[in-house]
C-alpha atoms as a PDB file:
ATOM      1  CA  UNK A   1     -83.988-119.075  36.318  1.00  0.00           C
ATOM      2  CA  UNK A   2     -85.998-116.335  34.704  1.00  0.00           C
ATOM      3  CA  UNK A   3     -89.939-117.515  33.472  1.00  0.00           C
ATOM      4  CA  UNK A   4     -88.858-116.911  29.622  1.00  0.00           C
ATOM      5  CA  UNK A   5     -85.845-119.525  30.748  1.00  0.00           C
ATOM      6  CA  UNK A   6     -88.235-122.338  32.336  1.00  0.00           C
ATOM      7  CA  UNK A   7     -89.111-125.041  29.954  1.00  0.00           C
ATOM      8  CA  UNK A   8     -92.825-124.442  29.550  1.00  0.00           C
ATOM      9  CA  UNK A   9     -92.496-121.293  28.442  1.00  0.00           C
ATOM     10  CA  UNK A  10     -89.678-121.797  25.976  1.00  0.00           C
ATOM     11  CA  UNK A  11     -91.752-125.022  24.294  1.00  0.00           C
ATOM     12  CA  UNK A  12     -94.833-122.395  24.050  1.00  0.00           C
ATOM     13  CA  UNK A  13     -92.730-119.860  22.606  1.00  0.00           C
ATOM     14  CA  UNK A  14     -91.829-122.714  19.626  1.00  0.00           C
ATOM     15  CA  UNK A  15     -95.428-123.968  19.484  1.00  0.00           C
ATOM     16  CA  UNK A  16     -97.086-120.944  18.880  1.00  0.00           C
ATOM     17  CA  UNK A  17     -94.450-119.554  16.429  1.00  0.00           C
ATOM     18  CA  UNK A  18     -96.448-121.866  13.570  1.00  0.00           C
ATOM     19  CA  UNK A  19     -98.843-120.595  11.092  1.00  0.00           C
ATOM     20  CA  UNK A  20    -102.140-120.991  13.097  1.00  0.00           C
ATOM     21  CA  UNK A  21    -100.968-122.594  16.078  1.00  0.00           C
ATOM     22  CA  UNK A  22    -103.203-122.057  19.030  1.00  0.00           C
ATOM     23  CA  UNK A  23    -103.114-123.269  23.290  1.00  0.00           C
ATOM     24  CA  UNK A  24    -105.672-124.413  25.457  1.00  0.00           C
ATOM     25  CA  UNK A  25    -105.702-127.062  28.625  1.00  0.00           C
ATOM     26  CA  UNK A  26    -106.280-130.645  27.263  1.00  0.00           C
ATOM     27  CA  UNK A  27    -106.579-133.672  29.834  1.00  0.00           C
ATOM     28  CA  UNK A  28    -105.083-130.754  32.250  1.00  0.00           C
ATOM     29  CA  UNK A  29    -101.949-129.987  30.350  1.00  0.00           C
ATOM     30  CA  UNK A  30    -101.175-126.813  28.181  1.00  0.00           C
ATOM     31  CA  UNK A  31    -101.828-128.439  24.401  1.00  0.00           C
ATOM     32  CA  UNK A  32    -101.218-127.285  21.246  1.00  0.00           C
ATOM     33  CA  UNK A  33    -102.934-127.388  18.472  1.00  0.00           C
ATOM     34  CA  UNK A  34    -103.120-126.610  14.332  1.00  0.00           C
ATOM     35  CA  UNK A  35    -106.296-124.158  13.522  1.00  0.00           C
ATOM     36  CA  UNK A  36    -107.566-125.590  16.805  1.00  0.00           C
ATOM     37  CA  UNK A  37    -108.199-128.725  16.351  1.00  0.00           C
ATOM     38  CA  UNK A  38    -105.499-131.263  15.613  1.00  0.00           C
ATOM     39  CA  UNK A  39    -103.473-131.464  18.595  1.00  0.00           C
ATOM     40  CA  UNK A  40     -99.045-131.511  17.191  1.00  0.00           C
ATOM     41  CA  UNK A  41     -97.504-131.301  20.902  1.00  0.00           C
ATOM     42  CA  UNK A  42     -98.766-131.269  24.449  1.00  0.00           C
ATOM     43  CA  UNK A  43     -97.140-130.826  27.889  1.00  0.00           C
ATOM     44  CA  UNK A  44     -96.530-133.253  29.999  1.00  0.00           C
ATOM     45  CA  UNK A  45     -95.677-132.502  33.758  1.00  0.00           C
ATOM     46  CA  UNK A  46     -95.386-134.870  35.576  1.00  0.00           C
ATOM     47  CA  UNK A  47     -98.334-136.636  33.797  1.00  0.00           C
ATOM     48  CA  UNK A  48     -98.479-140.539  34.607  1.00  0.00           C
ATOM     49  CA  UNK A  49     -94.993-140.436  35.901  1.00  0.00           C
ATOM     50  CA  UNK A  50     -92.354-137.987  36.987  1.00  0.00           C
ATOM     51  CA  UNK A  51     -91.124-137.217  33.586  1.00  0.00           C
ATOM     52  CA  UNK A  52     -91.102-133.403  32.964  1.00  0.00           C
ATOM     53  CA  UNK A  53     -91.515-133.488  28.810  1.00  0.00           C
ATOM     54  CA  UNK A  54     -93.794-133.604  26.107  1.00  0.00           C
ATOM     55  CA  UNK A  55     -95.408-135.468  23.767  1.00  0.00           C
ATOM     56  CA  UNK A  56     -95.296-134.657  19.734  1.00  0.00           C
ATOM     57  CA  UNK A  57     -96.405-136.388  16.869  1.00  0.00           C
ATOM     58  CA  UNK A  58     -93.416-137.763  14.946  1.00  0.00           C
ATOM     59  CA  UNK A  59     -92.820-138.914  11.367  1.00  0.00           C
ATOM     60  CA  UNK A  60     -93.023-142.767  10.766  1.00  0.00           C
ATOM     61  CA  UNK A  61     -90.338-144.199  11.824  1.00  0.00           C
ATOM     62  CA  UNK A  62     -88.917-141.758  14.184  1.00  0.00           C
ATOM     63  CA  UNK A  63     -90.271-142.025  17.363  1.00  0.00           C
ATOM     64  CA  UNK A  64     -88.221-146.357  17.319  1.00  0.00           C
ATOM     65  CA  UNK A  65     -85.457-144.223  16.062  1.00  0.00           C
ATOM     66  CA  UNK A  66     -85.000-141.462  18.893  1.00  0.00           C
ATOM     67  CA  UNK A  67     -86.052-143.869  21.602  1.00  0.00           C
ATOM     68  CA  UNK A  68     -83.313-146.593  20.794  1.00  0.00           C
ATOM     69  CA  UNK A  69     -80.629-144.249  20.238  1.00  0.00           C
ATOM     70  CA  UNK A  70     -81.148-142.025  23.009  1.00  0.00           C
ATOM     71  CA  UNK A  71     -83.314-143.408  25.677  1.00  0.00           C
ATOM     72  CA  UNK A  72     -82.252-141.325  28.942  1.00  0.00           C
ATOM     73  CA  UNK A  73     -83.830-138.522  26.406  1.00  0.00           C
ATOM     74  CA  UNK A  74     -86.816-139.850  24.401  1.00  0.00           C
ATOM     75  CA  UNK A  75     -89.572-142.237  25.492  1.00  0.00           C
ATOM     76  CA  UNK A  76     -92.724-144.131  24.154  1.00  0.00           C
ATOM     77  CA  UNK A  77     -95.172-141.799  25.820  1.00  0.00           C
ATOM     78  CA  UNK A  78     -98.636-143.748  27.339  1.00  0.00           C
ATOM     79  CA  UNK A  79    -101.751-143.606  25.196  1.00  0.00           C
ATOM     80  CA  UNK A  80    -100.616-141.767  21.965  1.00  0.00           C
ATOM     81  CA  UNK A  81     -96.959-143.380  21.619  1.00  0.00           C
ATOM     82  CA  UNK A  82     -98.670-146.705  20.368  1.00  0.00           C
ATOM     83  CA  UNK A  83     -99.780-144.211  17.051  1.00  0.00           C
ATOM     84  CA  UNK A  84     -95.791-143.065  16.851  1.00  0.00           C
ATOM     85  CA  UNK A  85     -95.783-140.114  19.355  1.00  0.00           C
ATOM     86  CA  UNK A  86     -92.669-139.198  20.655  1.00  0.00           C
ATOM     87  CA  UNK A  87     -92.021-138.161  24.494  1.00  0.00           C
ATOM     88  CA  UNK A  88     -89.348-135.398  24.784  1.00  0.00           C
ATOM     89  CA  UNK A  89     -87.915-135.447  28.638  1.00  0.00           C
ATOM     90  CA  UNK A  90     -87.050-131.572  29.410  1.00  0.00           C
ATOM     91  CA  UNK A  91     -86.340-132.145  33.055  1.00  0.00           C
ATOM     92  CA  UNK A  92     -82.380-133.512  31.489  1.00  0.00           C
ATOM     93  CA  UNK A  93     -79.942-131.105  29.809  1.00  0.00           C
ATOM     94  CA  UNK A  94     -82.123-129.928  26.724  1.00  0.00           C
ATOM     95  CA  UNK A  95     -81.055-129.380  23.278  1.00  0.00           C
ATOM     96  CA  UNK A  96     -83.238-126.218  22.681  1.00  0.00           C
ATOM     97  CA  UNK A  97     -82.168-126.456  18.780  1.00  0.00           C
ATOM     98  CA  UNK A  98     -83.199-130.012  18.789  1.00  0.00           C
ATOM     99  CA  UNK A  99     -86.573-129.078  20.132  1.00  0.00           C
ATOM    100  CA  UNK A 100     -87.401-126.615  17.581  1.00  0.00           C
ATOM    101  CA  UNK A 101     -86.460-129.661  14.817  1.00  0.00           C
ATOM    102  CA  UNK A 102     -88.794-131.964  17.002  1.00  0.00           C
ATOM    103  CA  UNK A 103     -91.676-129.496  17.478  1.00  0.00           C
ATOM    104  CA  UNK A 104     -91.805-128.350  13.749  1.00  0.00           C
ATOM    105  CA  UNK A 105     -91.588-131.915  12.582  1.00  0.00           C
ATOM    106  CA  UNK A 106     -94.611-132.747  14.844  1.00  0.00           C
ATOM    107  CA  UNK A 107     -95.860-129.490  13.320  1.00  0.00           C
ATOM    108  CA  UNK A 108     -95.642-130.782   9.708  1.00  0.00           C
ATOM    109  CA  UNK A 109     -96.516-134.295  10.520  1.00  0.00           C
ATOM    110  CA  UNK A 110    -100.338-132.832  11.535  1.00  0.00           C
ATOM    111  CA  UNK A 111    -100.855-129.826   9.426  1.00  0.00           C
ATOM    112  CA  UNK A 112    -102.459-129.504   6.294  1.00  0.00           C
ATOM    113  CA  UNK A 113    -100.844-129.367   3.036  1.00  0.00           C
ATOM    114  CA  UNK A 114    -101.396-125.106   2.923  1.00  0.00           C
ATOM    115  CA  UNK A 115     -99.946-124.050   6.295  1.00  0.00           C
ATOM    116  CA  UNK A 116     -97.374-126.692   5.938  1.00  0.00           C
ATOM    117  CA  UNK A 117     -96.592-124.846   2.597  1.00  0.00           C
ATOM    118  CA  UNK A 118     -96.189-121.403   4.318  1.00  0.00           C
ATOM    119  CA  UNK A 119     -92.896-122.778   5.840  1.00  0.00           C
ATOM    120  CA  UNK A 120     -91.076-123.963   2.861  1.00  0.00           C
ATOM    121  CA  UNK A 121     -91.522-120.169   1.986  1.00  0.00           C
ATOM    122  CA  UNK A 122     -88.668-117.915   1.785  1.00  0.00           C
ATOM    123  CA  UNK A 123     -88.297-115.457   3.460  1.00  0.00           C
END
């Protein structure tokens, strides 16, 4: 498996595709975050358990919705899944398609109104 095939660096290739999307280390895991400071996915490797994922912010409601119908993929992650986070296993045959729709949902679920905007433009 070729480094642009391993999971990491395909979820960093998503993450960093959005308007002002940036990377840094958080609680020891690559994190990223909207202009910086509001944090819309981070890694999660092995982090509390031997899950190979990551955690997003999710719209309401979808985080009950993905874990009940689909629980050998998506989990209530520890600490932020109590606000509606979402944990995305990637160590399981991975939808890549799917994780674009997850990651730009968490995207849009923590961005202001402006980049959010940029998006919905065409083109």
């Amino acid at each position: 498996m070729s480094s642009e095939d391993q999971p990491l660096d395909r979820l960093r290739r998503i993450c960093l595709a959005f308007p002002e999307a940036t990377e840094r280390l958080s609680h020891g895991e690559p994190t990223w975050f909207v202009r910086d400071k509001k944090v819309f996915v981070t890694y999660a490797n092995q982090h509390h358990d031997e899950i190979v994922g990551f955690w997003c912010a999710a719209p309401q409601g979808a985080q009950h919705a993905l874990v009940t119908r689909d629980p050998a993929r998506f989990y209530v992650p520890p600490y932020v899944g109590k606000r509606g986070w979402l944990g995305v296993r990637l160590d399981v045959p991975t939808d890549w398609a799917q994780i674009e729709d997850l990651v730009e949902d968490a995207y849009r679920t923590v961005a202001p109104a402006r980049l959010v905007a940029q998006l919905d433009r065409p083109g």
